[in-house]
Protein backbone atom coordinates (compact mmCIF):
# COMPACT_ATOMS: atom_id res chain seq x y z
CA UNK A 1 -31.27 21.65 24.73
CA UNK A 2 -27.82 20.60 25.96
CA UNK A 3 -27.81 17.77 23.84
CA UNK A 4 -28.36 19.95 20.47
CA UNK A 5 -25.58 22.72 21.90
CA UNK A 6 -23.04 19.78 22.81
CA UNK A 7 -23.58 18.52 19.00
CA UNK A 8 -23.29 22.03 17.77
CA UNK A 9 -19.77 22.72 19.37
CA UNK A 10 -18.85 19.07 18.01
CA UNK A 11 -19.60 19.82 14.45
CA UNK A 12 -17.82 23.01 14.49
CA UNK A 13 -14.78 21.62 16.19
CA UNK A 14 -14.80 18.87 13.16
CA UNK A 15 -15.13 21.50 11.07
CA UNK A 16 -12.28 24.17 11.94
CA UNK A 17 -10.21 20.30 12.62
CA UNK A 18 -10.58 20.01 8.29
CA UNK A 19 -10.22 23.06 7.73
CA UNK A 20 -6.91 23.10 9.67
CA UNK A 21 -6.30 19.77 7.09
CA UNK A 22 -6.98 21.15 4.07
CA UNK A 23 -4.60 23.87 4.35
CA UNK A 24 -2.02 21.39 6.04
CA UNK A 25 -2.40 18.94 3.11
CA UNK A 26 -2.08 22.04 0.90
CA UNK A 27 1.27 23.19 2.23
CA UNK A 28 2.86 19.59 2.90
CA UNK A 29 2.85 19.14 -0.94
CA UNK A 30 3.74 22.85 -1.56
CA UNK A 31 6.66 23.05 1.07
CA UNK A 32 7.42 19.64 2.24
CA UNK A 33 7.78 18.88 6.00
CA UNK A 34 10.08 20.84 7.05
CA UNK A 35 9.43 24.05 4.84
CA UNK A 36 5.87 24.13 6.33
CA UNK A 37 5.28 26.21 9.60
CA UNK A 38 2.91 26.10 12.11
CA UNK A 39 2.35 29.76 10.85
CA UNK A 40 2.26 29.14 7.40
CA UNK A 41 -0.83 26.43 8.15
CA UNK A 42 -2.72 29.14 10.91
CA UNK A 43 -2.29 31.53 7.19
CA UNK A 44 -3.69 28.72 5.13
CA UNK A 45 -6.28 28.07 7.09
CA UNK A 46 -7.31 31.82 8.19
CA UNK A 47 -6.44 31.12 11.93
CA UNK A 48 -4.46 32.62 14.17
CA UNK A 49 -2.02 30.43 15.64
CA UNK A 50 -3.08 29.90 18.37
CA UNK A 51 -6.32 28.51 17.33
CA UNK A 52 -4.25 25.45 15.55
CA UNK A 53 -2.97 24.49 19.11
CA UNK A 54 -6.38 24.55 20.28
CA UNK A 55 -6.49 21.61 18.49
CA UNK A 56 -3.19 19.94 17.52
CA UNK A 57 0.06 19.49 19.98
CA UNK A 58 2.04 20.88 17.47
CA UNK A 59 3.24 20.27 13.62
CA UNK A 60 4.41 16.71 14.02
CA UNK A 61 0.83 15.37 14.78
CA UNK A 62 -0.91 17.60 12.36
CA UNK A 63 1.43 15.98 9.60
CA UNK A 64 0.47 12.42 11.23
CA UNK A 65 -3.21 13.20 11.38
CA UNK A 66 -2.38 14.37 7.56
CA UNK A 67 -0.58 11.00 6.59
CA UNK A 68 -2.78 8.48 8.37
CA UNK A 69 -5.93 10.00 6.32
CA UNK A 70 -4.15 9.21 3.23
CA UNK A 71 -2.69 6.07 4.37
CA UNK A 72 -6.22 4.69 5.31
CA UNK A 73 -7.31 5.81 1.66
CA UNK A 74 -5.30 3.80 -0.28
CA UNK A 75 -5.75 0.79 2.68
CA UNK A 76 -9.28 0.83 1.62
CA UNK A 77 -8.88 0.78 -1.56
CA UNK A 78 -6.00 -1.68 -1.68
CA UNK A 79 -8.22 -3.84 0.34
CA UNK A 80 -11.20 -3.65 -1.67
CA UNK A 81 -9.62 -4.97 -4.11
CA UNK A 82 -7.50 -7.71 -2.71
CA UNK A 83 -10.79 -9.23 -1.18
CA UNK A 84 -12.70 -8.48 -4.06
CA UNK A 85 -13.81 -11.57 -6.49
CA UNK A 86 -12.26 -13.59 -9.05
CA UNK A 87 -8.02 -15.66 -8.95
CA UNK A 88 -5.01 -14.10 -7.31
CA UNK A 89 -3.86 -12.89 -10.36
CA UNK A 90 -7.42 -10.90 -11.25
CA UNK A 91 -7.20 -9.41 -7.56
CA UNK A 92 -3.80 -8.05 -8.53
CA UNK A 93 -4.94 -6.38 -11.45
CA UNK A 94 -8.00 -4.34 -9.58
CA UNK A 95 -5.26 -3.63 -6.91
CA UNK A 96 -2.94 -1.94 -10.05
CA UNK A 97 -6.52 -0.51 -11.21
CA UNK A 98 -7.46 0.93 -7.39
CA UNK A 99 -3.85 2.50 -6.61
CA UNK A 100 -3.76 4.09 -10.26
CA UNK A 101 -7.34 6.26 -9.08
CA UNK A 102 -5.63 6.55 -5.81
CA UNK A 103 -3.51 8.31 -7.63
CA UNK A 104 -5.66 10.25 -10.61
CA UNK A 105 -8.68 10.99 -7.50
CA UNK A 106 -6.53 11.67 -4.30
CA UNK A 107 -3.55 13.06 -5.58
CA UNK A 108 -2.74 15.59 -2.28
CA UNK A 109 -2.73 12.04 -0.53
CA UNK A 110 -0.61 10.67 -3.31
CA UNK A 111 2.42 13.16 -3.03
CA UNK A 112 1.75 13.34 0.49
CA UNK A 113 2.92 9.43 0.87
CA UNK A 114 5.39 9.67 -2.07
CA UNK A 115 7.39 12.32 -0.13
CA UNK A 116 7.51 10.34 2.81
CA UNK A 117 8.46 7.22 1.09
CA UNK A 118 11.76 8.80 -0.56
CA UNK A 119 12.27 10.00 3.01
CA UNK A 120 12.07 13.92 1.86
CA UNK A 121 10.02 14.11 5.60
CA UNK A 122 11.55 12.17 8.22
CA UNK A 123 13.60 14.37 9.41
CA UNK A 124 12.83 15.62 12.61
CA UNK A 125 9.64 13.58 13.08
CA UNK A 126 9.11 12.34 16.72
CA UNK A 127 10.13 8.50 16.63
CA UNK A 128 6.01 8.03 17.92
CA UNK A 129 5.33 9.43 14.21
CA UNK A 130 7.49 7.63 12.40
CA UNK A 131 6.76 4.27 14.27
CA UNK A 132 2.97 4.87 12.72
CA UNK A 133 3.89 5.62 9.31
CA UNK A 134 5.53 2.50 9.37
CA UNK A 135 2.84 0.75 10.68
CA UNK A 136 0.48 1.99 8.32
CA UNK A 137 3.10 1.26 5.64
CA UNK A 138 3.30 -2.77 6.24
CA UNK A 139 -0.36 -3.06 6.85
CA UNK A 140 -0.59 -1.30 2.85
CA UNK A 141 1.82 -3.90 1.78
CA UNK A 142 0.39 -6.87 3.99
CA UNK A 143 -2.63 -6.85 1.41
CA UNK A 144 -0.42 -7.17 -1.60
CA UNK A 145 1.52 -9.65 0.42
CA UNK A 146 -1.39 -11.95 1.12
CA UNK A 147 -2.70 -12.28 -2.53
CA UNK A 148 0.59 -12.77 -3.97
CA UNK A 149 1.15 -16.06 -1.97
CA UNK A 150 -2.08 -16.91 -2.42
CA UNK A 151 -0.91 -16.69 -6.20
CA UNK A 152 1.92 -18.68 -5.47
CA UNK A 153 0.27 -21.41 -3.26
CA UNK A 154 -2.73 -21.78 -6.53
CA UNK A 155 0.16 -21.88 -9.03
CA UNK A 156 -0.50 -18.91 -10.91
CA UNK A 157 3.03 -17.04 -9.89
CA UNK A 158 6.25 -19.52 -9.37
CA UNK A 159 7.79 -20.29 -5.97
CA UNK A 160 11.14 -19.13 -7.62
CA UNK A 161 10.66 -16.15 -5.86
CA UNK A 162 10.11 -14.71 -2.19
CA UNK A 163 6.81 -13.77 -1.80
CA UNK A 164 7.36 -10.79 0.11
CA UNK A 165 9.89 -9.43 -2.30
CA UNK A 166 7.49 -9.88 -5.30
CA UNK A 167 5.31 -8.02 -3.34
CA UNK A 168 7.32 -4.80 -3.20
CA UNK A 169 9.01 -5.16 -6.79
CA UNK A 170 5.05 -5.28 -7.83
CA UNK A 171 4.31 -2.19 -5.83
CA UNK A 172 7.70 -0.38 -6.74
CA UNK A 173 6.73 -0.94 -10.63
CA UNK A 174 3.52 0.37 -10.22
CA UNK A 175 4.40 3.64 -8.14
CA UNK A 176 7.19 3.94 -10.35
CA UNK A 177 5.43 4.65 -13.27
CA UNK A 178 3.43 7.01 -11.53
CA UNK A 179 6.08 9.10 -10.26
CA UNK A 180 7.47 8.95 -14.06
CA UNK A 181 4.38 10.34 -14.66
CA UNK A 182 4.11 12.73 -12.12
CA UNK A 183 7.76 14.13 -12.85
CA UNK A 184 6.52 15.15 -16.44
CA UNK A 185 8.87 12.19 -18.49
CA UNK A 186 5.88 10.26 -20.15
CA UNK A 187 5.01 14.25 -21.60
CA UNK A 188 7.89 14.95 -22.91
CA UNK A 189 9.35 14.71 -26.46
CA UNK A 190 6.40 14.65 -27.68
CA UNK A 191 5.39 11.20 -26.38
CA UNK A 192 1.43 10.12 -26.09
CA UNK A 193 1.18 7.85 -23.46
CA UNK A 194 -2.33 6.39 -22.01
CA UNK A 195 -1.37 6.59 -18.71
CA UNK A 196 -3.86 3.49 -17.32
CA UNK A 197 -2.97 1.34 -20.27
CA UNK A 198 0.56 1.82 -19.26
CA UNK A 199 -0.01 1.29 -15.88
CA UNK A 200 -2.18 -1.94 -17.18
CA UNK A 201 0.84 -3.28 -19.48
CA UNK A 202 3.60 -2.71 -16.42
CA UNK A 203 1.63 -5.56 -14.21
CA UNK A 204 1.05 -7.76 -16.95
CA UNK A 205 4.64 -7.57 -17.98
CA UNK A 206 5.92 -8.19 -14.47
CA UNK A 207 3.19 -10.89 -13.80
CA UNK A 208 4.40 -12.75 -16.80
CA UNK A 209 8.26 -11.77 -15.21
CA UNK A 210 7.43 -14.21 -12.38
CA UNK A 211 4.22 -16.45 -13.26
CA UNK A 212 4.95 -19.91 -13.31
CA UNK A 213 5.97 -21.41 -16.50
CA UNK A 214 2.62 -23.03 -17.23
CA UNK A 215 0.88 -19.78 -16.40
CA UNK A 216 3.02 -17.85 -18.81
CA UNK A 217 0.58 -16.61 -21.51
């Protein structure tokens, strides 16, 4: 009997802990960071207060808790697909292919790691918080990393070129289209832009930027 009531308290305390999330996630996007209060979430979530400290410390670790959920989405993904079959170069593409549903299927998450990228958040994080973002931010990139010199080492991108650098200028393409995107400019003037087939041609275009010559096709 003990057993069954300590599972019941369990689920509900995972419960009222997402629904403390969902309204977090909500307002992070809405508000940012620092226009978010600990009020404004207890509002969200149709708490009181002090029923969020029940459970979080305060708004710094509710925004970590926030980030490191979508941090460890696109991880997975991103890893997926840089162990998944097939050359270096065909493990790039379904990485371009699994960040582009990261962002069309998780887009809270998305905006939620594109504010904190252009730094619209780090202001008056605890130096604990920030210290995990970045670690969560190199593992992300570590993936990338690892099948672009495996690219290199095979032949299929030239040696030209730091690895680690190609790395990021193949991740800053990518999320830059998507913030183009996101911002409304492939919309306007009329324009009628696939989105994934853009997406597509922006790897193959900087693939072919830094592919050795013999690779160049």
């Amino acid at each position: 009997m003990q057993n069954v009531i300590a599972k019941r308290i369990e689920a509900e305390k995972q419960e009222r802990i997402e629904q403390i999330l969902k309204a977090a996630r909500t307002l992070f996007v809405k508000k940012g960071y620092l226009g978010a209060t600990m009020r404004d979430i207890a509002q969200e979530a149709e708490l009181s207060t002090g029923a969020i400290y029940v459970y979080f410390s305060g708004k710094d670790e509710i925004y970590a808790k926030v980030c490191e959920e979508a941090f460890h989405v696109v991880i997975g993904l991103i890893k997926k697909a840089a162990e998944s079959p097939g050359t270096p170069r065909e493990r790039l593409r379904a990485i371009c292919r699994e960040y582009y549903s990261f962002y069309t299927d998780y887009t809270e998450y998305f905006e939620m790691l594109t504010f904190h990228d252009l730094g619209f958040t780090r202001r008056g994080q605890s130096e604990e918080l920030t210290d995990r973002l970045k670690e969560l931010t190199t593992q992300a990139i570590s993936f990338i990393h690892d099948v672009v010199v495996e690219a290199i080492e095979k032949g299929e991108l030239s040696n030209r070129y730091d690895s680690l650098n190609a790395s990021f200028n193949l991740w800053a393409g990518l999320e830059g289209i998507l913030l183009l995107d996101k911002m409304g400019y492939l919309r306007s003037r009329g324009y009628e832009l696939d989105l994934e087939e853009l997406v597509a041609d922006q790897l193959e275009i900087m693939l072919s930027g830094i592919s050795a010559p013999e690779r160049v096709k």
